[in-house]
Protein backbone atom coordinates (compact mmCIF):
# COMPACT_ATOMS: atom_id res chain seq x y z
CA UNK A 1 -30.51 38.39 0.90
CA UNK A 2 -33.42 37.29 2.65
CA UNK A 3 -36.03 39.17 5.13
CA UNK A 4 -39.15 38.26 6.68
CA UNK A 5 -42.01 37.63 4.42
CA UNK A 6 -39.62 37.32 1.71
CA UNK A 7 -41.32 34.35 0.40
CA UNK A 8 -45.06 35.62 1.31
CA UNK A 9 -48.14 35.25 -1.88
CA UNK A 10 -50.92 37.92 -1.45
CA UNK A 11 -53.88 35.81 -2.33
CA UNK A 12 -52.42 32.60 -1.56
CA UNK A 13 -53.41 31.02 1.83
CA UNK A 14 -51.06 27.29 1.58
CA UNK A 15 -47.91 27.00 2.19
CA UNK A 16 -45.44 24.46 4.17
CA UNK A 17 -41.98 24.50 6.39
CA UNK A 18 -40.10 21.53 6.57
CA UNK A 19 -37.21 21.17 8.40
CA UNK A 20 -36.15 18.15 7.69
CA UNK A 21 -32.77 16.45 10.31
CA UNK A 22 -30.97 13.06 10.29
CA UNK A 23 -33.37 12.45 13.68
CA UNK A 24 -36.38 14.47 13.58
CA UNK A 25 -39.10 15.86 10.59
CA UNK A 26 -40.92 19.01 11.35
CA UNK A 27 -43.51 20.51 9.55
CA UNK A 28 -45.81 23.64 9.91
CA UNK A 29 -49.08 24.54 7.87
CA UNK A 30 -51.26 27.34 8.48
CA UNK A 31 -53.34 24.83 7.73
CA UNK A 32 -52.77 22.61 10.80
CA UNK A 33 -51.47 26.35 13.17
CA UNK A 34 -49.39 24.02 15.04
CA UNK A 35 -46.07 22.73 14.25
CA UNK A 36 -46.08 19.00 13.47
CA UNK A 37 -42.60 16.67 15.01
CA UNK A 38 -42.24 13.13 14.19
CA UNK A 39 -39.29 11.03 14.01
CA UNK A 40 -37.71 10.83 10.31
CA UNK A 41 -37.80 7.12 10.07
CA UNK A 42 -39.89 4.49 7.99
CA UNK A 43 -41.10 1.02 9.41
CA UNK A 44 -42.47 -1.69 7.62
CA UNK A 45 -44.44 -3.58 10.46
CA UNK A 46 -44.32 -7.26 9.63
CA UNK A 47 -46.61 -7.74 5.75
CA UNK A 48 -48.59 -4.77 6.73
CA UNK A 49 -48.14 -1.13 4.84
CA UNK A 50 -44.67 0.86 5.60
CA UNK A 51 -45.39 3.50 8.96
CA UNK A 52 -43.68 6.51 9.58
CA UNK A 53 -42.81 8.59 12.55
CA UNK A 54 -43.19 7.36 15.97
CA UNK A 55 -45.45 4.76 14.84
CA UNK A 56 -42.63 3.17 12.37
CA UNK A 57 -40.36 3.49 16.22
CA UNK A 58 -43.33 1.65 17.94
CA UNK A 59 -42.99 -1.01 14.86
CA UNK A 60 -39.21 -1.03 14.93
CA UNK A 61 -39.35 -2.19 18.96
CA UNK A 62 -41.81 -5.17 17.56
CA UNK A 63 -39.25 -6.40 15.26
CA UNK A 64 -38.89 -4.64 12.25
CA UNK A 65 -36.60 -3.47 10.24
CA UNK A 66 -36.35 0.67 10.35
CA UNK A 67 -35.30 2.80 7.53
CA UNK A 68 -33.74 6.40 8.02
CA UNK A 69 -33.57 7.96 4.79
CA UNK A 70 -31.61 11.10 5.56
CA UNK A 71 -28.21 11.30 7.28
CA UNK A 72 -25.97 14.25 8.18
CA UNK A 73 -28.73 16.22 7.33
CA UNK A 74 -28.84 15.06 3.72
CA UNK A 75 -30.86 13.19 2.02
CA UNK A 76 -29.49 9.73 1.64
CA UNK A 77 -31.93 7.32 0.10
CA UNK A 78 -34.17 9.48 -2.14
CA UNK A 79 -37.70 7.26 -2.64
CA UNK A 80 -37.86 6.44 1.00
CA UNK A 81 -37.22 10.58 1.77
CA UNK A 82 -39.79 11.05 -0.76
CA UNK A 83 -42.30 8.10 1.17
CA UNK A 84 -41.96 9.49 4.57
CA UNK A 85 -42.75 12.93 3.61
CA UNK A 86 -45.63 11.29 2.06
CA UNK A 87 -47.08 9.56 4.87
CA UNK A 88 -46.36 13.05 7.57
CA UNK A 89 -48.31 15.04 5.14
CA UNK A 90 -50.97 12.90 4.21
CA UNK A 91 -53.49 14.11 6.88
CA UNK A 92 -52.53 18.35 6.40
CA UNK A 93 -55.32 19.35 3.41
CA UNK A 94 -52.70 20.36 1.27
CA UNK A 95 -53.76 21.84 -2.50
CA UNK A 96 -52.82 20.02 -5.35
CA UNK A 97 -51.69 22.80 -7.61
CA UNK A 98 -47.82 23.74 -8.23
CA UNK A 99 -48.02 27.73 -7.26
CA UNK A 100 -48.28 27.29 -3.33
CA UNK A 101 -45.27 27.79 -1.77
CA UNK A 102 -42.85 25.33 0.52
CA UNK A 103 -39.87 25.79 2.18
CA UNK A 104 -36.94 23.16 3.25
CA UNK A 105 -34.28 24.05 5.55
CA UNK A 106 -30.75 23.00 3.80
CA UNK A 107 -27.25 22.35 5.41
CA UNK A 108 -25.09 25.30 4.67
CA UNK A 109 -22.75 23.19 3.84
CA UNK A 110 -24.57 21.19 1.53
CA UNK A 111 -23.22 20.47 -1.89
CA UNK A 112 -25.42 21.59 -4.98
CA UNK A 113 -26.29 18.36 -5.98
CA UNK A 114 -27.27 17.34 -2.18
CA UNK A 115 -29.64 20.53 -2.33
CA UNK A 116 -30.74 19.65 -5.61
CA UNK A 117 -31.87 16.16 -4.27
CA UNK A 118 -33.30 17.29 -1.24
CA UNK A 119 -35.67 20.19 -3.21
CA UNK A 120 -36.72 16.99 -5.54
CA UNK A 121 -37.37 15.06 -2.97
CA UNK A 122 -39.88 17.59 -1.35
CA UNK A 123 -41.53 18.53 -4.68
CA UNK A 124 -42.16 14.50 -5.67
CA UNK A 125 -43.87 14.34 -1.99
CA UNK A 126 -45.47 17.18 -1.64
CA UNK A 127 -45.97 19.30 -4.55
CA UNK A 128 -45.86 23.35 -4.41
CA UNK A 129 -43.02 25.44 -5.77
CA UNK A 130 -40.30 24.49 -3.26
CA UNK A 131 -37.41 26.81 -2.57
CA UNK A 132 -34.19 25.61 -0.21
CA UNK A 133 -32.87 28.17 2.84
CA UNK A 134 -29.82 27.57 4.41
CA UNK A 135 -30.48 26.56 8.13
CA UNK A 136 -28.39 28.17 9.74
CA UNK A 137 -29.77 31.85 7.88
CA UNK A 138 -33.01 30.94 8.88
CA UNK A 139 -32.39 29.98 12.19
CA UNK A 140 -31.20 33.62 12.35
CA UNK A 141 -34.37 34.97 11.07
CA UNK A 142 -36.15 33.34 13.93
CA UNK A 143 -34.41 35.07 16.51
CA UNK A 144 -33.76 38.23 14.15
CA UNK A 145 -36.31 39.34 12.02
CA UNK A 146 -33.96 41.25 10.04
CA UNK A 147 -30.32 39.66 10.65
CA UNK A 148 -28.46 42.13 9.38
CA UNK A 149 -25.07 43.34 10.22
CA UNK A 150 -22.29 40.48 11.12
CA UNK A 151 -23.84 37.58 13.67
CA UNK A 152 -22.45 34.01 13.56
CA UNK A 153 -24.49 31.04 14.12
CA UNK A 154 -23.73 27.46 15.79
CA UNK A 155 -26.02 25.29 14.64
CA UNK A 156 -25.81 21.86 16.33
CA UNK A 157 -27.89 18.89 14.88
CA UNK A 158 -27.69 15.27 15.59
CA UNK A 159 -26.06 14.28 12.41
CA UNK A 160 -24.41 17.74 11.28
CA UNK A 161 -22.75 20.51 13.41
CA UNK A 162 -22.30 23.68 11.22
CA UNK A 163 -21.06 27.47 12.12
CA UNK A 164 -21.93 30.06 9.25
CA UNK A 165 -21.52 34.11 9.38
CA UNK A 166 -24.09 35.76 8.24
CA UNK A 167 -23.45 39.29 6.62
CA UNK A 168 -26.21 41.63 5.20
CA UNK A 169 -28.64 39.03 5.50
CA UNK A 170 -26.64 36.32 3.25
CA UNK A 171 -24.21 33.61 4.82
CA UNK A 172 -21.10 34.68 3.41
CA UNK A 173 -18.86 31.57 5.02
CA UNK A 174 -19.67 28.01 6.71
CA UNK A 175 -18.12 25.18 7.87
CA UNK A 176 -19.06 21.78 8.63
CA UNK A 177 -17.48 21.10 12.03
CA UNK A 178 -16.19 17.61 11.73
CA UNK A 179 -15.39 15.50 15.02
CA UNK A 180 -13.78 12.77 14.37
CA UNK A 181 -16.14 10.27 16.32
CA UNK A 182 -15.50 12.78 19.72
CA UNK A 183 -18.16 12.68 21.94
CA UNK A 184 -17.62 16.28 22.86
CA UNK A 185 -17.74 18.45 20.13
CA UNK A 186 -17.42 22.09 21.40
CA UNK A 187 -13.76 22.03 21.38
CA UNK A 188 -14.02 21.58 17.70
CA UNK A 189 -17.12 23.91 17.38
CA UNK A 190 -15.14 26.83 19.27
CA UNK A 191 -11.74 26.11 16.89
CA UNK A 192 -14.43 26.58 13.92
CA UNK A 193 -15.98 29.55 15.22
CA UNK A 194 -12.40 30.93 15.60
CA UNK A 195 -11.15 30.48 11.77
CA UNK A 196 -14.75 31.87 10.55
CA UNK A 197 -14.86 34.86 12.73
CA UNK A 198 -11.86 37.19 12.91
CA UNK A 199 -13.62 40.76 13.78
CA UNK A 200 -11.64 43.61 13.40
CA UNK A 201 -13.44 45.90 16.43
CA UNK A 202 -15.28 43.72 19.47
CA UNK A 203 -16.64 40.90 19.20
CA UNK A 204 -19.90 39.49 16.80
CA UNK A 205 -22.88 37.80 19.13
CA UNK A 206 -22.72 33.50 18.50
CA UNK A 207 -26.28 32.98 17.76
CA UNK A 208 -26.62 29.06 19.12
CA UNK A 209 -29.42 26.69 17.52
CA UNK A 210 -30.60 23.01 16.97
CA UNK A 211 -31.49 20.03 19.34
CA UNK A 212 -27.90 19.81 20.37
CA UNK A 213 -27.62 23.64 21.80
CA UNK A 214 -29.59 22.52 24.83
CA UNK A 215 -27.10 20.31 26.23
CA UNK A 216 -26.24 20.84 29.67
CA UNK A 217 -22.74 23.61 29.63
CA UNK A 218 -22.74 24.01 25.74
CA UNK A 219 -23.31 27.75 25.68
CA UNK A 220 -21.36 28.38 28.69
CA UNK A 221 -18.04 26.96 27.06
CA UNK A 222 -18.55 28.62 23.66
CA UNK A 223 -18.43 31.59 25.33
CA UNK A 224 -15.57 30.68 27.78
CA UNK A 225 -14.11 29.27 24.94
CA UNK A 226 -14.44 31.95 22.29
CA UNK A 227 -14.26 35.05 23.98
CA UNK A 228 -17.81 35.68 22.72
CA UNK A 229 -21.30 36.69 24.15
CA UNK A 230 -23.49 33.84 23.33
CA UNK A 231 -27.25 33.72 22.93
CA UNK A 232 -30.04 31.17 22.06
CA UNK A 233 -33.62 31.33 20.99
CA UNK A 234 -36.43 30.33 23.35
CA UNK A 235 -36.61 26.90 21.48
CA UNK A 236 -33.61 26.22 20.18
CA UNK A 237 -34.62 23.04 18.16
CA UNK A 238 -37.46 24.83 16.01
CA UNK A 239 -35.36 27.67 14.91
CA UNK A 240 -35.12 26.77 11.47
CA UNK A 241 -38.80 25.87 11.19
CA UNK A 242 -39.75 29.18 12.70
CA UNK A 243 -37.39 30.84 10.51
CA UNK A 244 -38.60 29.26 7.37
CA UNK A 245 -42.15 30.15 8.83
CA UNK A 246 -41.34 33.48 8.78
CA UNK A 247 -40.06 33.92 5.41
CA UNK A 248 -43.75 32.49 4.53
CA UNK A 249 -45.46 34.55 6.46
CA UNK A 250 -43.82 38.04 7.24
């Protein structure tokens, strides 16, 4: 069960979010106040030193040879996760003690050993004592600071597409909505919100999030779709950062 400020340290002024997708890393600091978005790829640039973020893109268009290391919003190859984080974080003034506290945003769907690589990943990079939140629950916490009651979330990601209910305040089911190489994916989305969602008086709110809620006529055909009311936050791709920023800082 998780509220706002749930993972807040009187005295302590560092801590991190990292939401960390098969496309896109983003970070916030309260010591850099703004939110930090880079591509999640590595570059090695000819002999030179390996690049990250859109400089390792500007390298890839010159010819070399790009490295993603997480897919389906799991970690995939572990040293270069643990390199990239490396080179995003290298200019935030970051302490070098184990007691500040950093958050990662997790698939809900995850298995414990992908969460369990993911968290190590994060601690070899950057230190702290880091704690994993399911996505999709913090996404809610963004738009709810206290998401309590039943609410269902779509979260829609470049690599991963999950729908988890949330029930006082803890995801209680989730699926991984799996497409089968379809370029349109809310027929699936809106079968998955169907199985996970079966209320026995009116209808639970979809709560819609990630990079891939923005497309043109996705929200419209949930609800169409599902019978359900359907509502996004103002940004719908930093949900889970804000979210995770939340639980940091109340």
């Amino acid at each position: 069960m998780l509220t706002a400020g749930a993972y807040a340290r009187p005295g302590v002024r560092s801590c991190l979010a990292l939401d960390l997708g098969t496309s896109t890393v983003r970070l916030w600091s309260p010591r850099t106040g703004t939110v930090i978005t880079e591509p999640a790829v590595l570059c090695r640039p000819g002999a030179g030193r390996q690049v990250a973020g859109r400089a390792a893109l500007a390298a890839q268009a010159r010819g070399g040879i790009a490295t993603w290391p997480v897919r389906n919003g799991v970690v995939r190859d572990f040293f270069a996760c643990v390199h990239l984080l490396k080179l995003l974080t290298a200019d935030i003034p970051l302490p070098s003690d184990t007691a500040y506290p950093v958050l990662v945003g997790v698939p809900a769907t995850a298995t414990l050993r992908q969460r369990n690589v993911l968290v190590a990943a994060v601690r070899r990079a950057v230190g702290g004592r880091v704690s994993a939140v399911e996505e999709p629950l913090a996404a809610a916490l963004a738009c709810r600071p206290d998401p309590g009651g039943d609410l269902v979330v779509v979260d829609i990601g470049s690599g991963r597409t999950e729908v988890a209910r949330i029930c006082d305040r803890s995801i209680v089911a989730a699926e991984r909505v799996e497409d089968a190489g379809s370029v349109d994916r809310v027929p699936a989305i809106a079968d998955c919100v169907r199985r996970l969602d079966r209320p026995r008086g009116g209808h639970r709110r979809l709560l819609l999030t990630g990079g891939g809620a923005t497309a043109p006529g996705t929200a419209a055909r949930l609800a169409a779709l599902t019978g359900r009311s359907v509502a996004m936050p103002a940004e719908p791709p930093l949900a889970t950062l804000i979210g995770l920023r939340r639980l940091l800082t109340g």
